[in-house]
PDB file of N, CA and C in Angstrom:
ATOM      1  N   UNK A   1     153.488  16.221 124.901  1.00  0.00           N
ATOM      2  CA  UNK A   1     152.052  16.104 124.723  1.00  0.00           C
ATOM      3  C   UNK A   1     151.326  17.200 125.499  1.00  0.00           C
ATOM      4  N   UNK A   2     151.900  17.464 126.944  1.00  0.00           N
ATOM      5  CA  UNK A   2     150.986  18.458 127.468  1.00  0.00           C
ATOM      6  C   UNK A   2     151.898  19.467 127.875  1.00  0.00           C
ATOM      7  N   UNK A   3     151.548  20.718 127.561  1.00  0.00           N
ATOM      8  CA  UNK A   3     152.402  21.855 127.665  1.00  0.00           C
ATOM      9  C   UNK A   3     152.682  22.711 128.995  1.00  0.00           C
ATOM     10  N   UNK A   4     151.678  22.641 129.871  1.00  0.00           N
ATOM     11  CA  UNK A   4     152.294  23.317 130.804  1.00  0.00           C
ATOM     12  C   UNK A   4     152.148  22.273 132.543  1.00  0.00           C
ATOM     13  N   UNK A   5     153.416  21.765 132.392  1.00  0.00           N
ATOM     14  CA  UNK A   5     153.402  20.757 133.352  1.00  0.00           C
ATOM     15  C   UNK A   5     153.247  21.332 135.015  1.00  0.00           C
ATOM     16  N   UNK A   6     153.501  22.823 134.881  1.00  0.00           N
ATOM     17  CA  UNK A   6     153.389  23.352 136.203  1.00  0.00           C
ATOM     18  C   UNK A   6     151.914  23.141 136.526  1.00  0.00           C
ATOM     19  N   UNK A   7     151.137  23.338 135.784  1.00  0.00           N
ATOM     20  CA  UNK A   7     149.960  23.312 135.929  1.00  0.00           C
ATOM     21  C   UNK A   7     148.843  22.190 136.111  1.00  0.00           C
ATOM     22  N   UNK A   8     149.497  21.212 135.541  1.00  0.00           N
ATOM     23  CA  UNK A   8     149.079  19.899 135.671  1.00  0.00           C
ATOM     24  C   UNK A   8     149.554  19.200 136.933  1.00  0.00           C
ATOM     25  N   UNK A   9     150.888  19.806 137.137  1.00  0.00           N
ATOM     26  CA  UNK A   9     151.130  19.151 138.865  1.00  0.00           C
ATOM     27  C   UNK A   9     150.354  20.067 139.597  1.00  0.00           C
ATOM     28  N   UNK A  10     149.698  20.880 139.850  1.00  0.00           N
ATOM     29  CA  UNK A  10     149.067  21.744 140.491  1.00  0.00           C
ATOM     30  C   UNK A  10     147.697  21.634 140.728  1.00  0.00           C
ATOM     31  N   UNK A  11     147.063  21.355 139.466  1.00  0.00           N
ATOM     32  CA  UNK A  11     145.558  20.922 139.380  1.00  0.00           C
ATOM     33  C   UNK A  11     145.630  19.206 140.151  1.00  0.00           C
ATOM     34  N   UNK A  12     146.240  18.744 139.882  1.00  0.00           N
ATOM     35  CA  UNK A  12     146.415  17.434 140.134  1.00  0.00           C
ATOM     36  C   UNK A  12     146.364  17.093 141.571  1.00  0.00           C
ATOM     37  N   UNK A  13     146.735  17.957 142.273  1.00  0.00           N
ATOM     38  CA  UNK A  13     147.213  17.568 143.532  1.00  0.00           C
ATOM     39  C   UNK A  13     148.695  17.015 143.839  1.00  0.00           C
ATOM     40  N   UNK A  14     149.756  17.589 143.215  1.00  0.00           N
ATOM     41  CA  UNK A  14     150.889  17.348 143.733  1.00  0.00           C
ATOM     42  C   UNK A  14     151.318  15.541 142.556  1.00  0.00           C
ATOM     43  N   UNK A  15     150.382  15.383 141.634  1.00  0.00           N
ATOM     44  CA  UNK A  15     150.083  13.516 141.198  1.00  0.00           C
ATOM     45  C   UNK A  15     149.911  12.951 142.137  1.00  0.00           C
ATOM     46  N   UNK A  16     150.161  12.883 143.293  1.00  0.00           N
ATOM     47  CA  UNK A  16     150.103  11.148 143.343  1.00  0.00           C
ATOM     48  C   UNK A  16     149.782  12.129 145.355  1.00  0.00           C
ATOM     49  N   UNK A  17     148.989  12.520 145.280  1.00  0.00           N
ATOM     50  CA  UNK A  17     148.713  13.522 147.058  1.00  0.00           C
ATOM     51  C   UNK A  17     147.269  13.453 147.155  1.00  0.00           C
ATOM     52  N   UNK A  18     146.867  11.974 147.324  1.00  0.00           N
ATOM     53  CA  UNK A  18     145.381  11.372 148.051  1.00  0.00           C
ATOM     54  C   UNK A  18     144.586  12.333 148.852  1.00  0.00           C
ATOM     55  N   UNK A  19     145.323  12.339 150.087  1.00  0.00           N
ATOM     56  CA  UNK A  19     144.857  13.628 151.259  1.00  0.00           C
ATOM     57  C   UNK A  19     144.655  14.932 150.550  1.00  0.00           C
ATOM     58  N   UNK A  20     145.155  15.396 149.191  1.00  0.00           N
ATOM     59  CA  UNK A  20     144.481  17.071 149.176  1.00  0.00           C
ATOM     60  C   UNK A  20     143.914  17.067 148.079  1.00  0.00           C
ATOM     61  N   UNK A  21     143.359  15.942 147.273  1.00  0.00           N
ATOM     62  CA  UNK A  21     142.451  14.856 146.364  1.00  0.00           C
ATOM     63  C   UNK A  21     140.992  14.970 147.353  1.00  0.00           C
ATOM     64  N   UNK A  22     141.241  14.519 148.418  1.00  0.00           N
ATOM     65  CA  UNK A  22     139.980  14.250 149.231  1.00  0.00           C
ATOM     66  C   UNK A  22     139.684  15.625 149.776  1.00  0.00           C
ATOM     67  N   UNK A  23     140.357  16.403 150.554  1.00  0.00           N
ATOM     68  CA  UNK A  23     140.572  18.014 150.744  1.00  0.00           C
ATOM     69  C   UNK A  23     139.638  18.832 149.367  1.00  0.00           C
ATOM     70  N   UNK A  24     140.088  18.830 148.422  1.00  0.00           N
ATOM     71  CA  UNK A  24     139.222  19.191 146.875  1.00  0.00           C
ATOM     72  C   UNK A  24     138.123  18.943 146.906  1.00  0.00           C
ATOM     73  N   UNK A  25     137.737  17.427 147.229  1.00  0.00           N
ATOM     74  CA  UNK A  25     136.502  16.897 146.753  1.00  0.00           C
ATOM     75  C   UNK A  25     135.443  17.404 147.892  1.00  0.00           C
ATOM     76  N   UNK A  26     135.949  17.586 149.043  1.00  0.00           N
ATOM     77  CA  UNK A  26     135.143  17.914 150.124  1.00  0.00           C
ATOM     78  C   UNK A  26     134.945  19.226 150.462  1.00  0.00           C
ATOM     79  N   UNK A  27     135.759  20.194 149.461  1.00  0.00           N
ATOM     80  CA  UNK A  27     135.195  21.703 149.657  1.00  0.00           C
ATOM     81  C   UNK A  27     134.494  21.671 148.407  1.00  0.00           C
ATOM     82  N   UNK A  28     134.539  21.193 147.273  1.00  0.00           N
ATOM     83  CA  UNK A  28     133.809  21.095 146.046  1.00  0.00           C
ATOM     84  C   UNK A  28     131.814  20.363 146.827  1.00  0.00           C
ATOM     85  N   UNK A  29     131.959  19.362 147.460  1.00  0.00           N
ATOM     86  CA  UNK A  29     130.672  18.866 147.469  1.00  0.00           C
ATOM     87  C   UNK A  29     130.279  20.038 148.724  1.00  0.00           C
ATOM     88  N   UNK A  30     130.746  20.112 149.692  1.00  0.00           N
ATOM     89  CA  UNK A  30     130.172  21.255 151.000  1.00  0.00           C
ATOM     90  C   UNK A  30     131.109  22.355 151.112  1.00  0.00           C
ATOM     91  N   UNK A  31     131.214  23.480 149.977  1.00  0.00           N
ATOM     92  CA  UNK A  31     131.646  24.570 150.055  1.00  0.00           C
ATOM     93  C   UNK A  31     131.320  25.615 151.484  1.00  0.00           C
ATOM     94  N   UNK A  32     130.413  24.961 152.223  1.00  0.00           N
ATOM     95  CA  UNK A  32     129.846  25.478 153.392  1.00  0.00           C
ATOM     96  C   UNK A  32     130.184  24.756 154.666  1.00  0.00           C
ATOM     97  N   UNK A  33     131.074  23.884 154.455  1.00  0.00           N
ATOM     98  CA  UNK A  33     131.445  23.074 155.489  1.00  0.00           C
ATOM     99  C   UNK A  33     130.218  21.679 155.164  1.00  0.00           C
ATOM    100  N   UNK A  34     130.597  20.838 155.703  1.00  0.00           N
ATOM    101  CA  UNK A  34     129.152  19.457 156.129  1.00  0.00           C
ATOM    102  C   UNK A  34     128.085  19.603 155.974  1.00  0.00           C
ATOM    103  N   UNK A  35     127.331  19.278 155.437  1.00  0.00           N
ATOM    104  CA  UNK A  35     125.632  19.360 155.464  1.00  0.00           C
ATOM    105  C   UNK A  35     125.064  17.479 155.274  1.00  0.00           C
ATOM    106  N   UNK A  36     124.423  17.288 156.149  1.00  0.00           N
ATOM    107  CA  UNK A  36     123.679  15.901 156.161  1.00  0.00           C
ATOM    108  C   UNK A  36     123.217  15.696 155.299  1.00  0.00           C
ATOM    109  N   UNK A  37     122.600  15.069 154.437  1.00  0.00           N
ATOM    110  CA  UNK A  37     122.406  14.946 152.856  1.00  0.00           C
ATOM    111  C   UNK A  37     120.682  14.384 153.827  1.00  0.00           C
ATOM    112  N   UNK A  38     120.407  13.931 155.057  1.00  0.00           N
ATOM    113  CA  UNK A  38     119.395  13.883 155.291  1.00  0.00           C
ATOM    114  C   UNK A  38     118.451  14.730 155.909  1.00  0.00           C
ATOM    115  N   UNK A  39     118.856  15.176 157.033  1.00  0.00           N
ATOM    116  CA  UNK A  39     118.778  16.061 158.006  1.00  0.00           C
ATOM    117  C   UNK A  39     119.106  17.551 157.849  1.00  0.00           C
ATOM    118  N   UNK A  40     120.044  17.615 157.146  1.00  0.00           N
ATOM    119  CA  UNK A  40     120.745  19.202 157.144  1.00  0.00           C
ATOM    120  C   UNK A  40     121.792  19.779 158.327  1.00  0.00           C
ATOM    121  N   UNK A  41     121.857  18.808 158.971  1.00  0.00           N
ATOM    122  CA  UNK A  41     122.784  19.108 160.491  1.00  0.00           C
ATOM    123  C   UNK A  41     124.207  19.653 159.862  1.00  0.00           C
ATOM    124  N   UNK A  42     124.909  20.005 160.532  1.00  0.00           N
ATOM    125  CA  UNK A  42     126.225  20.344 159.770  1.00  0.00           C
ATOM    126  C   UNK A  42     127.440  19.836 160.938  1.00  0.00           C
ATOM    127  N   UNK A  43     127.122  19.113 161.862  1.00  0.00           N
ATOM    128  CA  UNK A  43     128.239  18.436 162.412  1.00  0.00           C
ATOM    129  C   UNK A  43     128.133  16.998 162.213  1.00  0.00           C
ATOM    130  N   UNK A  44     129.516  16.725 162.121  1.00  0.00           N
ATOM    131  CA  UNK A  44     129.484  14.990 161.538  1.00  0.00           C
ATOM    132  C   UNK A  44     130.935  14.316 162.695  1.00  0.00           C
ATOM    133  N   UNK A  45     130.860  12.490 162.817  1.00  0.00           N
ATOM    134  CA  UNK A  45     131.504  12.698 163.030  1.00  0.00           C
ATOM    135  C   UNK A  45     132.466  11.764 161.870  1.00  0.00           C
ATOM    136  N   UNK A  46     133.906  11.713 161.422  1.00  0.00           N
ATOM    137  CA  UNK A  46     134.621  11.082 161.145  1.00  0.00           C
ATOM    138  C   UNK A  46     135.186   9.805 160.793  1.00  0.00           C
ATOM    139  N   UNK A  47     134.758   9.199 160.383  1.00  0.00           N
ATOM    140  CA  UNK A  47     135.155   7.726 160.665  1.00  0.00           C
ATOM    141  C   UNK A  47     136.450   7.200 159.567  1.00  0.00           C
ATOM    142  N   UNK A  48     137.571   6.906 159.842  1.00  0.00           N
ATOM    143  CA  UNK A  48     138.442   7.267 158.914  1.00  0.00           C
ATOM    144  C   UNK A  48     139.354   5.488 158.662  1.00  0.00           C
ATOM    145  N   UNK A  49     138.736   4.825 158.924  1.00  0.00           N
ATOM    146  CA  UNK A  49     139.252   3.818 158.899  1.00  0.00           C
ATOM    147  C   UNK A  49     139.285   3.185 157.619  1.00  0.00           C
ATOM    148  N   UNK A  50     138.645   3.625 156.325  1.00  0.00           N
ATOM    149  CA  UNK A  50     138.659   3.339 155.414  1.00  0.00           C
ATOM    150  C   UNK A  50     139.411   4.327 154.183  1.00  0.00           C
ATOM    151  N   UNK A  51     139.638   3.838 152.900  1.00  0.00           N
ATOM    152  CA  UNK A  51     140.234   4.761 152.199  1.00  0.00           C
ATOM    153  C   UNK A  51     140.090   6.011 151.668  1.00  0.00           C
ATOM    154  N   UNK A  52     138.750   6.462 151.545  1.00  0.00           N
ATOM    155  CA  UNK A  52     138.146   7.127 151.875  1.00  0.00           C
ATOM    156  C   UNK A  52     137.406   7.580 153.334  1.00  0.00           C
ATOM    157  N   UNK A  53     137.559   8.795 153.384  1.00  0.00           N
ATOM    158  CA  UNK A  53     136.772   9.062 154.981  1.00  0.00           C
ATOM    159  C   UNK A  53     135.199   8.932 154.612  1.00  0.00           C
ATOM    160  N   UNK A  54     134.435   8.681 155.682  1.00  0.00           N
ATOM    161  CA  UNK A  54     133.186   8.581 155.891  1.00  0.00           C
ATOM    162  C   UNK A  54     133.076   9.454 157.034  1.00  0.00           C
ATOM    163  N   UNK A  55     131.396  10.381 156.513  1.00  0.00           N
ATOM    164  CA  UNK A  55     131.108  11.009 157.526  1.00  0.00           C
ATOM    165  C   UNK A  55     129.673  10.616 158.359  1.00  0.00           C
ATOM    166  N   UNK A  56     129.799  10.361 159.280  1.00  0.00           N
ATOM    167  CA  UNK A  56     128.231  10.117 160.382  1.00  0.00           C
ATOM    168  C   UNK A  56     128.341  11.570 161.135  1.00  0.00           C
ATOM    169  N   UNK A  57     126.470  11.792 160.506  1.00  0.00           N
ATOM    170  CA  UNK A  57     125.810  12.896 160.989  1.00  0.00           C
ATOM    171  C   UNK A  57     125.462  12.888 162.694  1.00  0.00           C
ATOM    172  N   UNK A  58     125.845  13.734 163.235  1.00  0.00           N
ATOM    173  CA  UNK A  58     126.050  13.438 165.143  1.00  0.00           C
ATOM    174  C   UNK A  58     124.220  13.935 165.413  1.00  0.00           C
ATOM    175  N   UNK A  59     123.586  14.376 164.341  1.00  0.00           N
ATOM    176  CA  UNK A  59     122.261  14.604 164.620  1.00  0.00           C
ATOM    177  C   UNK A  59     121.451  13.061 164.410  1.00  0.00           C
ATOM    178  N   UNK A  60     121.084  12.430 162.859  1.00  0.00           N
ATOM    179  CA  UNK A  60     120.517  11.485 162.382  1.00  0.00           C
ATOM    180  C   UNK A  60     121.262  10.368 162.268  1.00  0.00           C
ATOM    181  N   UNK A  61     122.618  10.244 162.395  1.00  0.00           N
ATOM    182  CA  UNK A  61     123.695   8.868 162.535  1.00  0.00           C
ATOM    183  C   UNK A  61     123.512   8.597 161.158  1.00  0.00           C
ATOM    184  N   UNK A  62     122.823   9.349 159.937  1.00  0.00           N
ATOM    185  CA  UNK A  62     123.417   9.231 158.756  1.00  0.00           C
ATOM    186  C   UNK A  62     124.770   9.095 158.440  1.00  0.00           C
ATOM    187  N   UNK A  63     125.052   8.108 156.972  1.00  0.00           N
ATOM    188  CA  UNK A  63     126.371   8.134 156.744  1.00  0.00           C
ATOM    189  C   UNK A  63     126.408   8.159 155.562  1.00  0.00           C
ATOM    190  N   UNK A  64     127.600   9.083 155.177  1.00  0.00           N
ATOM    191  CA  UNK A  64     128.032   9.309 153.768  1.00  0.00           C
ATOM    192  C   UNK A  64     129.293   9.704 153.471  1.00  0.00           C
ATOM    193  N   UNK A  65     129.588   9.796 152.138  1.00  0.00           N
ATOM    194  CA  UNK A  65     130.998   9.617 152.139  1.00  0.00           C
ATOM    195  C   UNK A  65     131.108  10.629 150.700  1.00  0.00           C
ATOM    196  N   UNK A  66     132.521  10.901 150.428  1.00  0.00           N
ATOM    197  CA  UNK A  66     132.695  12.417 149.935  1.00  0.00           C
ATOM    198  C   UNK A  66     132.174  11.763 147.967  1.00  0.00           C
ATOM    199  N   UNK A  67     132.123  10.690 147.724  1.00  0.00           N
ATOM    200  CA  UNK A  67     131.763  10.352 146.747  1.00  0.00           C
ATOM    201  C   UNK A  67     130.493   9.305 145.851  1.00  0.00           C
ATOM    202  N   UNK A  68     129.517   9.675 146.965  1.00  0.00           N
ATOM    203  CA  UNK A  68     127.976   9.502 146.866  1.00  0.00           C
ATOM    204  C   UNK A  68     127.813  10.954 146.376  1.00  0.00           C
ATOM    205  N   UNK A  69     127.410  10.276 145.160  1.00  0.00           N
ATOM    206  CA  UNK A  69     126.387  11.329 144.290  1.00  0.00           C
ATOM    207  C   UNK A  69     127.350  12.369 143.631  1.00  0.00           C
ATOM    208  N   UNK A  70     128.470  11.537 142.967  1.00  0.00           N
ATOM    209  CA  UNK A  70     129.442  12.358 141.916  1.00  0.00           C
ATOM    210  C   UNK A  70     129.678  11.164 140.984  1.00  0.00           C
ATOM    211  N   UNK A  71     130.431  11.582 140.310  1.00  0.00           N
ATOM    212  CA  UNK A  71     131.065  10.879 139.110  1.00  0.00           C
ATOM    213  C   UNK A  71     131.870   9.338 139.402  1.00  0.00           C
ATOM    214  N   UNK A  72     132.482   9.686 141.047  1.00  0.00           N
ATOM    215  CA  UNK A  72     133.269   9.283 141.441  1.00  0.00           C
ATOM    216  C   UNK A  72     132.607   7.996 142.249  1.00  0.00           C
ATOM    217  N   UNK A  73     131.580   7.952 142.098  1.00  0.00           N
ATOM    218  CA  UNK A  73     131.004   7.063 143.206  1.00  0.00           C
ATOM    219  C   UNK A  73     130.959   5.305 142.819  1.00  0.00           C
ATOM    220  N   UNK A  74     131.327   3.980 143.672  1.00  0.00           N
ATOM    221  CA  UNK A  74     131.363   2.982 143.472  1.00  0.00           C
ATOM    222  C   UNK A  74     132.723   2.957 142.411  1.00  0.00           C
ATOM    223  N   UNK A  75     134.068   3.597 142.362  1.00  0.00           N
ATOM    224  CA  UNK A  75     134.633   3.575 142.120  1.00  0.00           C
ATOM    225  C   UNK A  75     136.159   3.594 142.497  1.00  0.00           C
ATOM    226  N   UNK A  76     136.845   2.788 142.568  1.00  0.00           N
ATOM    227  CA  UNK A  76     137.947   2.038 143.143  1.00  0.00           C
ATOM    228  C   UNK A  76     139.128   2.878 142.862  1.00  0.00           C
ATOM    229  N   UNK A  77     139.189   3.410 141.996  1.00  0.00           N
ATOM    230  CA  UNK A  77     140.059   4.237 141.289  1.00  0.00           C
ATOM    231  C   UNK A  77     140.935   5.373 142.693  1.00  0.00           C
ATOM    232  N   UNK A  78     141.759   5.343 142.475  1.00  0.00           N
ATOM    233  CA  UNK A  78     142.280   6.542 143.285  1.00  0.00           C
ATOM    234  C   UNK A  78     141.402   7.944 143.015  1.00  0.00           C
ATOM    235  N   UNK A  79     141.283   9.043 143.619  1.00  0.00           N
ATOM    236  CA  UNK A  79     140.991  10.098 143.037  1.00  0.00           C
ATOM    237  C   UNK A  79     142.408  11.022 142.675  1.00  0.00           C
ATOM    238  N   UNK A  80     143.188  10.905 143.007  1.00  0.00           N
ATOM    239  CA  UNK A  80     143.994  11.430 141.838  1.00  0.00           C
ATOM    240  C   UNK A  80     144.721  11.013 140.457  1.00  0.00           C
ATOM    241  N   UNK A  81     144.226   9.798 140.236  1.00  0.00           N
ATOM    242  CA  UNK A  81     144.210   9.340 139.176  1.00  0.00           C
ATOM    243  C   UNK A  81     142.868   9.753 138.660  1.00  0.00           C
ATOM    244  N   UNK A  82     141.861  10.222 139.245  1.00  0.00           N
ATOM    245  CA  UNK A  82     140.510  10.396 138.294  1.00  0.00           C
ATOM    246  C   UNK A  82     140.660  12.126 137.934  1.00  0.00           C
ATOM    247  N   UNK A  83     141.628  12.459 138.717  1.00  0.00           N
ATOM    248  CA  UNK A  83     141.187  14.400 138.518  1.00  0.00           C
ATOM    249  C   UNK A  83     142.717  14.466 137.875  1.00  0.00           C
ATOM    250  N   UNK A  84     143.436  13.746 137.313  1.00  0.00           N
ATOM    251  CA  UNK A  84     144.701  13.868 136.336  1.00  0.00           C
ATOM    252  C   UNK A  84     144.017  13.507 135.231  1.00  0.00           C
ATOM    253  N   UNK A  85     143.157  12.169 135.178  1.00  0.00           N
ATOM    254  CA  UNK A  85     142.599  12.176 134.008  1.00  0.00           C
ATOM    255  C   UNK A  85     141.768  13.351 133.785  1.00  0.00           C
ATOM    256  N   UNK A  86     141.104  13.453 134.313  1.00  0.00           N
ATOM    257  CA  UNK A  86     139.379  14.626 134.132  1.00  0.00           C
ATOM    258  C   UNK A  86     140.175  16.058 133.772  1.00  0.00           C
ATOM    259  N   UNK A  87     141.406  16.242 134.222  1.00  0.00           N
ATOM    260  CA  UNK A  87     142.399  17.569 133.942  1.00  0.00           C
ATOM    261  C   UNK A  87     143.015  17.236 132.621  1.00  0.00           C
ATOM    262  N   UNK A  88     143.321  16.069 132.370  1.00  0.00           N
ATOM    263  CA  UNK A  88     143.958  15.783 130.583  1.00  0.00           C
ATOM    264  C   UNK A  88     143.315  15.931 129.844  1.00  0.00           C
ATOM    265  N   UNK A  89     141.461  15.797 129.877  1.00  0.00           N
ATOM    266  CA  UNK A  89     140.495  15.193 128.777  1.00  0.00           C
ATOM    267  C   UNK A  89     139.934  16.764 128.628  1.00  0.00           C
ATOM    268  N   UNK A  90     140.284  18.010 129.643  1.00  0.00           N
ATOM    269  CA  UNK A  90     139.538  19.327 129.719  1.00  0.00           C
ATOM    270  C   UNK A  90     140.589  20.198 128.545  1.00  0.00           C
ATOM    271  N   UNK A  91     141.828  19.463 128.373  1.00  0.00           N
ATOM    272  CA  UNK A  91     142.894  20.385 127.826  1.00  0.00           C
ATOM    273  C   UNK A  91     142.352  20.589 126.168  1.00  0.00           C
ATOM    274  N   UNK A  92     142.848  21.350 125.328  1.00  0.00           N
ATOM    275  CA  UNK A  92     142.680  21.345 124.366  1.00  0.00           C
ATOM    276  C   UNK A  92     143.469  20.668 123.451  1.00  0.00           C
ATOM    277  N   UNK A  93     144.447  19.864 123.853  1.00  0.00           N
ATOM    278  CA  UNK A  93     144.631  19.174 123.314  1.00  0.00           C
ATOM    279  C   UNK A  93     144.753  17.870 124.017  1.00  0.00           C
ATOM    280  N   UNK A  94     143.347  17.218 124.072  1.00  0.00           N
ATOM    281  CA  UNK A  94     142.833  16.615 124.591  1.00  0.00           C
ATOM    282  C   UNK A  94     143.932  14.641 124.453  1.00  0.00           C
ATOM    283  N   UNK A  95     143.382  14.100 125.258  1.00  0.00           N
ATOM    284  CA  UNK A  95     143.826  12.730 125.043  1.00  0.00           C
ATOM    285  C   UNK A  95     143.069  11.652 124.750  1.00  0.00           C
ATOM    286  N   UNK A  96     143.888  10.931 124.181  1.00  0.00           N
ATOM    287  CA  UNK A  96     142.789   9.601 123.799  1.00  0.00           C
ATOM    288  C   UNK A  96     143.158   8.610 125.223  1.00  0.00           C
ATOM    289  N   UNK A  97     142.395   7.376 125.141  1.00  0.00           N
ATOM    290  CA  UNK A  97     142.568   6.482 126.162  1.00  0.00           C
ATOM    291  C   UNK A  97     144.128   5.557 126.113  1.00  0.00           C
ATOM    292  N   UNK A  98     144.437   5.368 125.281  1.00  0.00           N
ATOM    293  CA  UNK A  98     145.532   4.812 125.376  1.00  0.00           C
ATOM    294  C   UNK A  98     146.816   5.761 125.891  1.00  0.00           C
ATOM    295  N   UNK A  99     146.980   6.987 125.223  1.00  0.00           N
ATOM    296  CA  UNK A  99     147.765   7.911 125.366  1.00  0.00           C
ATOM    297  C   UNK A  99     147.532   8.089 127.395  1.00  0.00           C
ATOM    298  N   UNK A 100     146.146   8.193 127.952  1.00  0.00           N
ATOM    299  CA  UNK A 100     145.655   8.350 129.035  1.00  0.00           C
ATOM    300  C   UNK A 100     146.385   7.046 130.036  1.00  0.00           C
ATOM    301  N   UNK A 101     146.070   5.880 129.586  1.00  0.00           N
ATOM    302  CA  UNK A 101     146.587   4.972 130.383  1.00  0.00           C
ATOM    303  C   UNK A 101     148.382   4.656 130.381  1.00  0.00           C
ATOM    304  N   UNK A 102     149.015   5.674 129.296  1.00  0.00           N
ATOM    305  CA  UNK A 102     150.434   5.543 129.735  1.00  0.00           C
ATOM    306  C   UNK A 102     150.601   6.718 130.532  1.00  0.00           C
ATOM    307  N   UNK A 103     150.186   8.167 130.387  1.00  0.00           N
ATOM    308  CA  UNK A 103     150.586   8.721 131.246  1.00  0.00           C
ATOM    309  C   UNK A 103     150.095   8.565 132.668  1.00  0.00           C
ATOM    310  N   UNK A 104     148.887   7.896 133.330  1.00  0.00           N
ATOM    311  CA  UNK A 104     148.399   7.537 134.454  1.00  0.00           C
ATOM    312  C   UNK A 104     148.936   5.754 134.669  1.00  0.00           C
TER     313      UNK A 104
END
């Protein structure tokens, strides 16, 4: 079905590699490093206790997280299950949903 599998493990993040899923998503939203979505501060600190990291702004104690205000947001889904799909549906020979839910 899909022809160049080097490439699909590659875009993907390795399938099934959470940590460089979240790595992606966080140079994609702050290509500039951190920016406070309130303030503009650019140091944050960490809070990692959840499955996703959350960041608190060390200026305004804002908090946000790498998937407020994407596609991805209020969504349970792994993100590398969402950027294997979003990488299948870009191909030209695209997939339907069923075909989608056997290969994911």
């Amino acid at each position: 079905m899909y022809r160049d599998h080097a490439a699909f493990k590659s875009f993907c993040c390795n399938s099934d590699n959470e940590d460089e899923c979240i790595q992606a998503l966080f140079e994609a939203k702050w290509p500039n490093g951190f920016r406070c979505p309130r303030c503009e501060h650019t140091l944050a600190y960490l809070i990692s206790t959840r499955r996703l990291p959350l960041y608190e702004c060390k200026s305004c104690h804002q908090q946000t997280s790498l998937t407020v205000g994407t596609i991805f947001e209020g969504s349970r889904t792994p993100l590398h299950l969402w950027f294997q799909a979003l990488f299948l549906h870009t191909q030209t020979n695209s997939v339907n949903a069923l075909q989608l839910s056997q290969i994911i």
